[in-house]
N, C-alpha and C. Protein backbone atom coordinates (compact mmCIF):
# COMPACT_ATOMS: atom_id res chain seq x y z
N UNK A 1 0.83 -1.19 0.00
CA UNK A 1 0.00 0.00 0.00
C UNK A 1 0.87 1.25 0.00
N UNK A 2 2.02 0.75 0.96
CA UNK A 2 2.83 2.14 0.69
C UNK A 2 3.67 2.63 -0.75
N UNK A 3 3.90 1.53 -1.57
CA UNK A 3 4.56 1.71 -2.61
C UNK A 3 3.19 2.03 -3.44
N UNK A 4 2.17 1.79 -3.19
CA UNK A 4 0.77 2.69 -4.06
C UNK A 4 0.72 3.87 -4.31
N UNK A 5 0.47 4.40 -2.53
CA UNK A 5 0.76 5.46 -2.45
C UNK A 5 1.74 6.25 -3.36
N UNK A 6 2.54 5.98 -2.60
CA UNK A 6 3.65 6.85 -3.88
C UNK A 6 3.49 6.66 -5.49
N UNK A 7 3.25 5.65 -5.92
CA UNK A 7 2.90 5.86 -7.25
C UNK A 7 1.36 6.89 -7.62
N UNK A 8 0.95 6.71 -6.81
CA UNK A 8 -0.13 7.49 -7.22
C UNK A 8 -0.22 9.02 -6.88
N UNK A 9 0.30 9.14 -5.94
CA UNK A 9 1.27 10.47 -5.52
C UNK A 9 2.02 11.21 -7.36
N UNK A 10 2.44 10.50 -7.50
CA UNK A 10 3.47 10.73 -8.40
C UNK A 10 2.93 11.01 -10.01
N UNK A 11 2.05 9.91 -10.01
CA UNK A 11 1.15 9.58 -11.20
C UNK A 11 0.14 11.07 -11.07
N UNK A 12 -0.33 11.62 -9.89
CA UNK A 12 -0.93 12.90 -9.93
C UNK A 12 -0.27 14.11 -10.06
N UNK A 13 0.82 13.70 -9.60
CA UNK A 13 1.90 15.06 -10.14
C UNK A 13 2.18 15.15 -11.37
N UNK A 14 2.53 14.12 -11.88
CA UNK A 14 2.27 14.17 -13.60
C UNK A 14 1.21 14.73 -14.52
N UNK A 15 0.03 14.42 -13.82
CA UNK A 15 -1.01 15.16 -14.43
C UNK A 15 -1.78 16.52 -14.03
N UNK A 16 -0.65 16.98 -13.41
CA UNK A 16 -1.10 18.63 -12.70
C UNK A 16 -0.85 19.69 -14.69
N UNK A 17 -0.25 18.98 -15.51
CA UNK A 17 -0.27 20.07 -16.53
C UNK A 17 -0.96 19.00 -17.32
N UNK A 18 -1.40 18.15 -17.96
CA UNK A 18 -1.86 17.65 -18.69
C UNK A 18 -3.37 18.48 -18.84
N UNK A 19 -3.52 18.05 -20.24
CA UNK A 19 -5.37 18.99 -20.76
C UNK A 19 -6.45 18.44 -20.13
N UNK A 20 -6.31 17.49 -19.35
CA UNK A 20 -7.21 16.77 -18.80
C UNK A 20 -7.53 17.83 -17.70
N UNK A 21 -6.27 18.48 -16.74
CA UNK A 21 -6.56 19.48 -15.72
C UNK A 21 -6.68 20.58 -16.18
N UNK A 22 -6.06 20.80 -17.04
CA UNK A 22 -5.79 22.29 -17.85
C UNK A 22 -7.17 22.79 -18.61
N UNK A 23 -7.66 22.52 -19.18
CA UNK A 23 -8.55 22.30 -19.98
C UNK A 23 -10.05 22.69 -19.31
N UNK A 24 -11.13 23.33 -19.44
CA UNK A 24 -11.20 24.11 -18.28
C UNK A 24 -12.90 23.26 -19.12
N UNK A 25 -13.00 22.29 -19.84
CA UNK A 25 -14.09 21.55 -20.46
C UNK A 25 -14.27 20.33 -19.40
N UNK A 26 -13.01 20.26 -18.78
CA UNK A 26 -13.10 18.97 -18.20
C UNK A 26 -13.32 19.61 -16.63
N UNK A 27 -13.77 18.52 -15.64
CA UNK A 27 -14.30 19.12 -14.49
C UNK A 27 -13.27 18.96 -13.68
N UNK A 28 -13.45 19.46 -12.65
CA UNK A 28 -11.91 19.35 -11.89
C UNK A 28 -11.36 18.28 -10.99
N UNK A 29 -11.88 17.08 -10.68
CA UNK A 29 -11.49 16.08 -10.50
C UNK A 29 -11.46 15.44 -11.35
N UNK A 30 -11.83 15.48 -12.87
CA UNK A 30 -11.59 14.33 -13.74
C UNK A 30 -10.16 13.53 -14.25
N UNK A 31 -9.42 14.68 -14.11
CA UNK A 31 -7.83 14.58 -13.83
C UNK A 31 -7.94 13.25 -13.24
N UNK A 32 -8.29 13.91 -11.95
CA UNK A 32 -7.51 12.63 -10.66
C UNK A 32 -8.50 11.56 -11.26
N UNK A 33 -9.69 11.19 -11.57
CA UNK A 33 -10.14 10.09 -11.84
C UNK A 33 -9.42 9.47 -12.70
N UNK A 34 -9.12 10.30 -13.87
CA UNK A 34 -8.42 9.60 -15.15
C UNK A 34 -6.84 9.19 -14.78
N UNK A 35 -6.36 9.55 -13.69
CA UNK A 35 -5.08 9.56 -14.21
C UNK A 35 -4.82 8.53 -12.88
N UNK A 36 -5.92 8.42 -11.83
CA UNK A 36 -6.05 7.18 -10.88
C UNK A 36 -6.47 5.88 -11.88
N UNK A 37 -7.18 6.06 -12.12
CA UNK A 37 -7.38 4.73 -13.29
C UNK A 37 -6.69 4.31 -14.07
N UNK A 38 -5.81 5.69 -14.78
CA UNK A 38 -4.17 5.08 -15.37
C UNK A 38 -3.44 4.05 -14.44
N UNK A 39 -3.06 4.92 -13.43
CA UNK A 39 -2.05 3.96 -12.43
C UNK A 39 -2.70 2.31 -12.22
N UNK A 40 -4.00 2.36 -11.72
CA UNK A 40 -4.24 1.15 -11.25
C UNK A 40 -4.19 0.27 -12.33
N UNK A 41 -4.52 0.66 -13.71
CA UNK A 41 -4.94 -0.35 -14.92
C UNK A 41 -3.54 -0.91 -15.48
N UNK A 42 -2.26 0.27 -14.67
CA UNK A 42 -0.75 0.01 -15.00
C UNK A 42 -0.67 -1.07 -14.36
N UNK A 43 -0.84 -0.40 -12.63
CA UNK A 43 -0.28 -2.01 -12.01
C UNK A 43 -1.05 -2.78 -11.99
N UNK A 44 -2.43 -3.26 -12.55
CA UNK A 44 -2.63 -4.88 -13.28
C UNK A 44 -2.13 -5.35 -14.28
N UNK A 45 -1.50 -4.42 -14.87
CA UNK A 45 -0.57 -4.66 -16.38
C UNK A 45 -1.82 -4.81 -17.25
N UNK A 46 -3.44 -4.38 -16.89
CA UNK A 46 -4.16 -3.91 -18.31
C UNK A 46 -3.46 -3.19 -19.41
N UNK A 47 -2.84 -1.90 -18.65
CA UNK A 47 -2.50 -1.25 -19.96
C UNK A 47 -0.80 -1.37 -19.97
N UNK A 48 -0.11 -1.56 -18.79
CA UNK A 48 1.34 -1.16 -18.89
C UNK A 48 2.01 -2.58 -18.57
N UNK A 49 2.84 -3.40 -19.49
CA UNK A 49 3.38 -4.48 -19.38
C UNK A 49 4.86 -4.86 -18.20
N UNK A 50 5.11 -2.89 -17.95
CA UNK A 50 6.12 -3.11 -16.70
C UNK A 50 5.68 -1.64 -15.99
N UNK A 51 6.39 -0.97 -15.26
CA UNK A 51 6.18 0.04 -14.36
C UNK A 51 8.35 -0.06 -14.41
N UNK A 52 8.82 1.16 -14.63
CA UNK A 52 10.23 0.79 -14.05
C UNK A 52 10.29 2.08 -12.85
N UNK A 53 10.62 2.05 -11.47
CA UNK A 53 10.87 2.86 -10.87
C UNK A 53 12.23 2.84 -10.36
N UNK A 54 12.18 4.68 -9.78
CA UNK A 54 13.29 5.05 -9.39
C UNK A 54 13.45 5.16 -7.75
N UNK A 55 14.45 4.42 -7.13
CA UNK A 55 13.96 4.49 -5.68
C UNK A 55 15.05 5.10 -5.00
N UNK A 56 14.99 6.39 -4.17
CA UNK A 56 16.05 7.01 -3.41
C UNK A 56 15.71 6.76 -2.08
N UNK A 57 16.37 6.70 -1.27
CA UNK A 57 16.27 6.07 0.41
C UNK A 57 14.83 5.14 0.66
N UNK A 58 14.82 4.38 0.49
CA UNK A 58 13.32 3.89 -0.03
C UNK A 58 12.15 4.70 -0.09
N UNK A 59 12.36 5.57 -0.88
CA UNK A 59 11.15 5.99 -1.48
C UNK A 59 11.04 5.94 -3.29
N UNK A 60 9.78 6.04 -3.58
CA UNK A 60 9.82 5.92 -5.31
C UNK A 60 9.75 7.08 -5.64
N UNK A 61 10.97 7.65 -5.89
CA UNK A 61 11.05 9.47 -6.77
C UNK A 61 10.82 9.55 -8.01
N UNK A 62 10.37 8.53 -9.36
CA UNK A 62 10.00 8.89 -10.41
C UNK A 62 9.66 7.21 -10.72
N UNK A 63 8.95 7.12 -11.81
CA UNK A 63 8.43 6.03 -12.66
C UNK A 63 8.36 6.37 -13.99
N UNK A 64 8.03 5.08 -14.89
CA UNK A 64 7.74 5.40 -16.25
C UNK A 64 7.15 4.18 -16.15
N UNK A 65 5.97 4.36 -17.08
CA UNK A 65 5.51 2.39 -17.78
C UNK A 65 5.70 2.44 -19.08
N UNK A 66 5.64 0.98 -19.22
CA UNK A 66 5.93 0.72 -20.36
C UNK A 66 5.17 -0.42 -21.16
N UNK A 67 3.94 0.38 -22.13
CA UNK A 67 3.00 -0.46 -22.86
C UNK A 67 3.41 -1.34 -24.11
N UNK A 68 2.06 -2.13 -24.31
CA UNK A 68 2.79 -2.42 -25.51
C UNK A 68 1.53 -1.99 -26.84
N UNK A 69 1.93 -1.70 -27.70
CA UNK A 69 1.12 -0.89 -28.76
C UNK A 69 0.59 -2.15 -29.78
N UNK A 70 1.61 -2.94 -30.13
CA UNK A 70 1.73 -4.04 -30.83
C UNK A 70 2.70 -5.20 -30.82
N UNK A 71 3.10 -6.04 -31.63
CA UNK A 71 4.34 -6.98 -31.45
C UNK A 71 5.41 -6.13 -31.38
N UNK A 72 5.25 -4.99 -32.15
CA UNK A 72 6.59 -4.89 -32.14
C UNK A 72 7.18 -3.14 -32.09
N UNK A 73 5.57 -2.43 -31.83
CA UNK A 73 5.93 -0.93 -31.26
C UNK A 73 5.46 -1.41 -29.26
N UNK A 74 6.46 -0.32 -28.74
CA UNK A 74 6.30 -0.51 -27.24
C UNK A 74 5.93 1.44 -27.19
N UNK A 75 5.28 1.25 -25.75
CA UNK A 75 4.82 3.18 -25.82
C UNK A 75 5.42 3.20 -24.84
N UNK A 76 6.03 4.13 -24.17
CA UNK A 76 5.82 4.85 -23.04
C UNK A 76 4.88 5.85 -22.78
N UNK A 77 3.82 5.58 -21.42
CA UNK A 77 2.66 5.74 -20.78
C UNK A 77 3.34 6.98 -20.35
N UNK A 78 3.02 6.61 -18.71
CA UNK A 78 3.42 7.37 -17.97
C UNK A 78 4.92 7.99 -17.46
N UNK A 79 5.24 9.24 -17.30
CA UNK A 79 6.57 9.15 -16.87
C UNK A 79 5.88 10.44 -15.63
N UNK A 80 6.66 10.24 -14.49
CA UNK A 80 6.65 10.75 -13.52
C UNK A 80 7.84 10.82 -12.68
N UNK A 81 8.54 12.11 -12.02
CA UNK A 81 9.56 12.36 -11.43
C UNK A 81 9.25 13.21 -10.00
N UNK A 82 9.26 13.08 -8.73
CA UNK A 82 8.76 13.71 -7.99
C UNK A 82 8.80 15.45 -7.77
N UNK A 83 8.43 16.14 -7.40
CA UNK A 83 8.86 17.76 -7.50
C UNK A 83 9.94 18.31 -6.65
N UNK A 84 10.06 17.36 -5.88
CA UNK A 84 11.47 17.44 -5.00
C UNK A 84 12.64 16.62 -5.29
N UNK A 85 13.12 16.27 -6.53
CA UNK A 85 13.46 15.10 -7.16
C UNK A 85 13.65 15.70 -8.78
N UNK A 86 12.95 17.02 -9.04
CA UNK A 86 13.39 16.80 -10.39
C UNK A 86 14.89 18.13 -10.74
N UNK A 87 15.21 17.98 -12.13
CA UNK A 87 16.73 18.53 -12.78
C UNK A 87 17.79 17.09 -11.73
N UNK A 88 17.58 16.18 -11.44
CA UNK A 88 18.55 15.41 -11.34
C UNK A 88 18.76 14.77 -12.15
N UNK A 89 17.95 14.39 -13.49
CA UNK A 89 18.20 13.37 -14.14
C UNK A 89 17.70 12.28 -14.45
N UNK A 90 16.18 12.36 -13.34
CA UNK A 90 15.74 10.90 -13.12
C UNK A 90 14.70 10.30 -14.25
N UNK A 91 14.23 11.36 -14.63
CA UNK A 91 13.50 10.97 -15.75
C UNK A 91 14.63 10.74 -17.04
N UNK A 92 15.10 11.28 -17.17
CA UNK A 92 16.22 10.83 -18.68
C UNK A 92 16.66 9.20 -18.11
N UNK A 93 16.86 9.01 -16.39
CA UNK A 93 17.48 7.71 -16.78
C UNK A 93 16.68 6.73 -16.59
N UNK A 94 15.48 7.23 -16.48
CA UNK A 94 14.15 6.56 -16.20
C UNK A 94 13.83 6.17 -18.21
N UNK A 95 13.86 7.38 -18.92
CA UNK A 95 13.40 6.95 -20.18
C UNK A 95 14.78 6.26 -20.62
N UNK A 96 15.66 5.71 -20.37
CA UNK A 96 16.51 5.26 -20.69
C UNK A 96 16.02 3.80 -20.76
N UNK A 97 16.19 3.66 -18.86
CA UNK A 97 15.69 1.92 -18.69
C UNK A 97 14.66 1.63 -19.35
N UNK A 98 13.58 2.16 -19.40
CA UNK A 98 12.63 1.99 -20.31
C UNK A 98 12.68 1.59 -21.53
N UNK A 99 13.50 2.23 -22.57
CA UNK A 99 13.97 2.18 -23.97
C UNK A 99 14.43 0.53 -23.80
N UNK A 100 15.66 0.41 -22.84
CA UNK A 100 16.13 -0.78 -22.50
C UNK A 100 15.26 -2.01 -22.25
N UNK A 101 14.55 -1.59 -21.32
CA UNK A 101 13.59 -2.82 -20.78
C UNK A 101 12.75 -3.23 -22.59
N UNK A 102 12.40 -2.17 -23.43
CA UNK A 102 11.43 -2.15 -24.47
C UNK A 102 12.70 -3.17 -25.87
N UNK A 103 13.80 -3.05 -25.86
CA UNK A 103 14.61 -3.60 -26.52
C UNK A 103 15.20 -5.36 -26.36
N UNK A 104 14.93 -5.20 -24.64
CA UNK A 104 15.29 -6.35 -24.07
C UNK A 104 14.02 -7.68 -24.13
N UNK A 105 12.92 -7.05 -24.68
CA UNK A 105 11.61 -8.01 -24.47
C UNK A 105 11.38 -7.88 -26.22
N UNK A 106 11.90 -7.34 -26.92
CA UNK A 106 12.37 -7.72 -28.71
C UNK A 106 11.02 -6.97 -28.99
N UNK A 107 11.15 -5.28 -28.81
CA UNK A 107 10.17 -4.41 -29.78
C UNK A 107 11.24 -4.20 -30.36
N UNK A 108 10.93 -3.67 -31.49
CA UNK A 108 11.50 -3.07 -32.68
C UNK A 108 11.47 -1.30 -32.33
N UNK A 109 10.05 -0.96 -31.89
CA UNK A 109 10.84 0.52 -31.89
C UNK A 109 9.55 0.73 -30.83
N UNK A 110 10.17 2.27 -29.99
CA UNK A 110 9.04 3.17 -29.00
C UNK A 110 8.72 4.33 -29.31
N UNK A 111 7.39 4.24 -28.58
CA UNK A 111 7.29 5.79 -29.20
C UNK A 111 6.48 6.02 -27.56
N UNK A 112 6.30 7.66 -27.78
CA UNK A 112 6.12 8.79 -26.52
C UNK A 112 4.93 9.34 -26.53
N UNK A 113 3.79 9.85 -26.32
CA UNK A 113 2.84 11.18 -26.61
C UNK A 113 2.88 11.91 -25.98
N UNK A 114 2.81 12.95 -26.24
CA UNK A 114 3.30 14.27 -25.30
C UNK A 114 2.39 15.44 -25.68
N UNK A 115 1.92 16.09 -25.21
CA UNK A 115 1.21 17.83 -26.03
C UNK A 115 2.32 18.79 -26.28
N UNK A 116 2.08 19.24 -27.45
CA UNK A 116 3.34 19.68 -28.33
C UNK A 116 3.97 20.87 -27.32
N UNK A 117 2.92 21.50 -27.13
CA UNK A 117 3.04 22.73 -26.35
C UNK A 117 3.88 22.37 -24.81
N UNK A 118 3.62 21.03 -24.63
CA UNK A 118 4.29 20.65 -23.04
C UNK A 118 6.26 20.55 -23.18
N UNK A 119 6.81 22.04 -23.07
CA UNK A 119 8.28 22.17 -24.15
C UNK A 119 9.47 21.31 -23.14
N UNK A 120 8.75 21.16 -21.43
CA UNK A 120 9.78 20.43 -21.08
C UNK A 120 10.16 19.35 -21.56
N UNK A 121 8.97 18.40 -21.32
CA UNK A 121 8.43 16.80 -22.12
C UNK A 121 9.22 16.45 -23.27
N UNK A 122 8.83 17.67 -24.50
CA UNK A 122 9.16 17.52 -25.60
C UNK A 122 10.99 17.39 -25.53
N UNK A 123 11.77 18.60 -24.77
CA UNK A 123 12.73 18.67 -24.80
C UNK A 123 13.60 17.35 -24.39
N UNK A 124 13.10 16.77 -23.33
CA UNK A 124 13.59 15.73 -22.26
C UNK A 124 13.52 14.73 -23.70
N UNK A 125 12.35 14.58 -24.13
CA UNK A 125 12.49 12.99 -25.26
C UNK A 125 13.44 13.31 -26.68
N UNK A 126 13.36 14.99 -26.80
CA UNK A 126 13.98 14.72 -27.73
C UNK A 126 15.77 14.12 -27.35
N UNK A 127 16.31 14.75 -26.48
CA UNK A 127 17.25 14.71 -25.54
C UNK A 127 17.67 13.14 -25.65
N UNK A 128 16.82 12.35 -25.21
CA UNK A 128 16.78 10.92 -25.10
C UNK A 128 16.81 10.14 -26.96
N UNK A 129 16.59 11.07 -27.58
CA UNK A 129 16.47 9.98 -28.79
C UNK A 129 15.19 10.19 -29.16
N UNK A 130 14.30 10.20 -29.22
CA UNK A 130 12.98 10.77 -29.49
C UNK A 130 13.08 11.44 -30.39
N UNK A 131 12.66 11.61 -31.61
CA UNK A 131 11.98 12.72 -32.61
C UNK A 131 10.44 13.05 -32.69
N UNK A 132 10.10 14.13 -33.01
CA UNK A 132 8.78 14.72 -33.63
C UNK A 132 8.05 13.77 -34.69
N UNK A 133 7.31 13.24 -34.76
CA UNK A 133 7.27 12.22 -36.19
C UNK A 133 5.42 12.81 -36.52
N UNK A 134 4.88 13.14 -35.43
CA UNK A 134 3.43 13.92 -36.04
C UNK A 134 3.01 14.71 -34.89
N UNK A 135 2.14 16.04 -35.17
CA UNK A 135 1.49 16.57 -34.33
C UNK A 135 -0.02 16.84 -34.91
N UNK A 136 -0.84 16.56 -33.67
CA UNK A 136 -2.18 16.18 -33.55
C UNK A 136 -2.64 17.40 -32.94
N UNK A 137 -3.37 18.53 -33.62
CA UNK A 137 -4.11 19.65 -32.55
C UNK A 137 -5.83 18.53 -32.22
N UNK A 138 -5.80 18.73 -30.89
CA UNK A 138 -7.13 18.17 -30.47
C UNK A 138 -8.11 19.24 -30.44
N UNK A 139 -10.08 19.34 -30.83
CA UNK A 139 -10.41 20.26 -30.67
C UNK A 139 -11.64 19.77 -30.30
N UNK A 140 -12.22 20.87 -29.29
CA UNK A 140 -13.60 20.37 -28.78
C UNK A 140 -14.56 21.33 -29.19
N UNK A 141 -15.53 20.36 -29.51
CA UNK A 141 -16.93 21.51 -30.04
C UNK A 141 -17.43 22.23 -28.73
N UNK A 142 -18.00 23.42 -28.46
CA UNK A 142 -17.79 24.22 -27.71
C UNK A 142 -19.43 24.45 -28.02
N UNK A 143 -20.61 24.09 -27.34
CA UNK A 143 -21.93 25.15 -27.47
C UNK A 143 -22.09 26.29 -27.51
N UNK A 144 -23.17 26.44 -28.20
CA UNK A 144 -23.11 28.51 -28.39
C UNK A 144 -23.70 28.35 -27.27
């Protein structure tokens, strides 16, 4: 329960900028619903085939999962680094193991989603090996 905690801790800090919170269509807990239901559907391995975390004095200071798309594309889900915990690095060596873990179980290639506009995200994957390969504007019909 305690290693929950913290993932889900963490998994909500991740989604403090995502459009899900941002986004002023969506209600203001839908965040935490959506992005609690991420975590848990991770650790049944519904959607995420590993979870790799980062653990400093036993605690979990960042995660990433790692889906699988098909035979032979792998995604990375979630990545999360704590707010007291981040510019160390942990996410670059977090998307690292990841890449690794995704090479070591014989995908052929990974890919990321990110909102274009999110320039840390973008920067960190490109950083890692990551390229731009499409951008998607999302748009919601809006009632008069």
């Amino acid at each position: 329960i305690h290693s929950y905690n913290q993932l889900l801790s963490l998994t909500l800090q991740s989604g403090k900028h995502s459009r899900f919170n941002i986004d002023k269509n969506f209600k203001a807990d839908d965040y935490i619903k959506l992005y609690t239901e991420w975590i848990d559907k991770s650790i049944s391995k519904e959607l995420a085939i590993d979870i790799i975390v980062k653990i400093i004095d036993n605690k979990i200071v960042g995660f990433t999962t790692l889906n699988s798309k098909t035979d032979s594309l792998a995604e990375i889900g979630l990545v999360a680094v704590d707010s007291n915990y981040r510019g160390l690095g942990i996410a670059r060596e977090l998307i690292q193991r990841t890449i690794y873990k995704a090479k070591e179980l014989n995908f052929k290639s990974i890919q990321v989603v990110t909102q274009h506009d999110n320039t840390p995200a973008v920067k960190l994957y490109e950083s890692t090996g990551f390229r731009s390969e499409s951008i998607k504007n999302i748009y919601r019909h809006h009632p008069a």
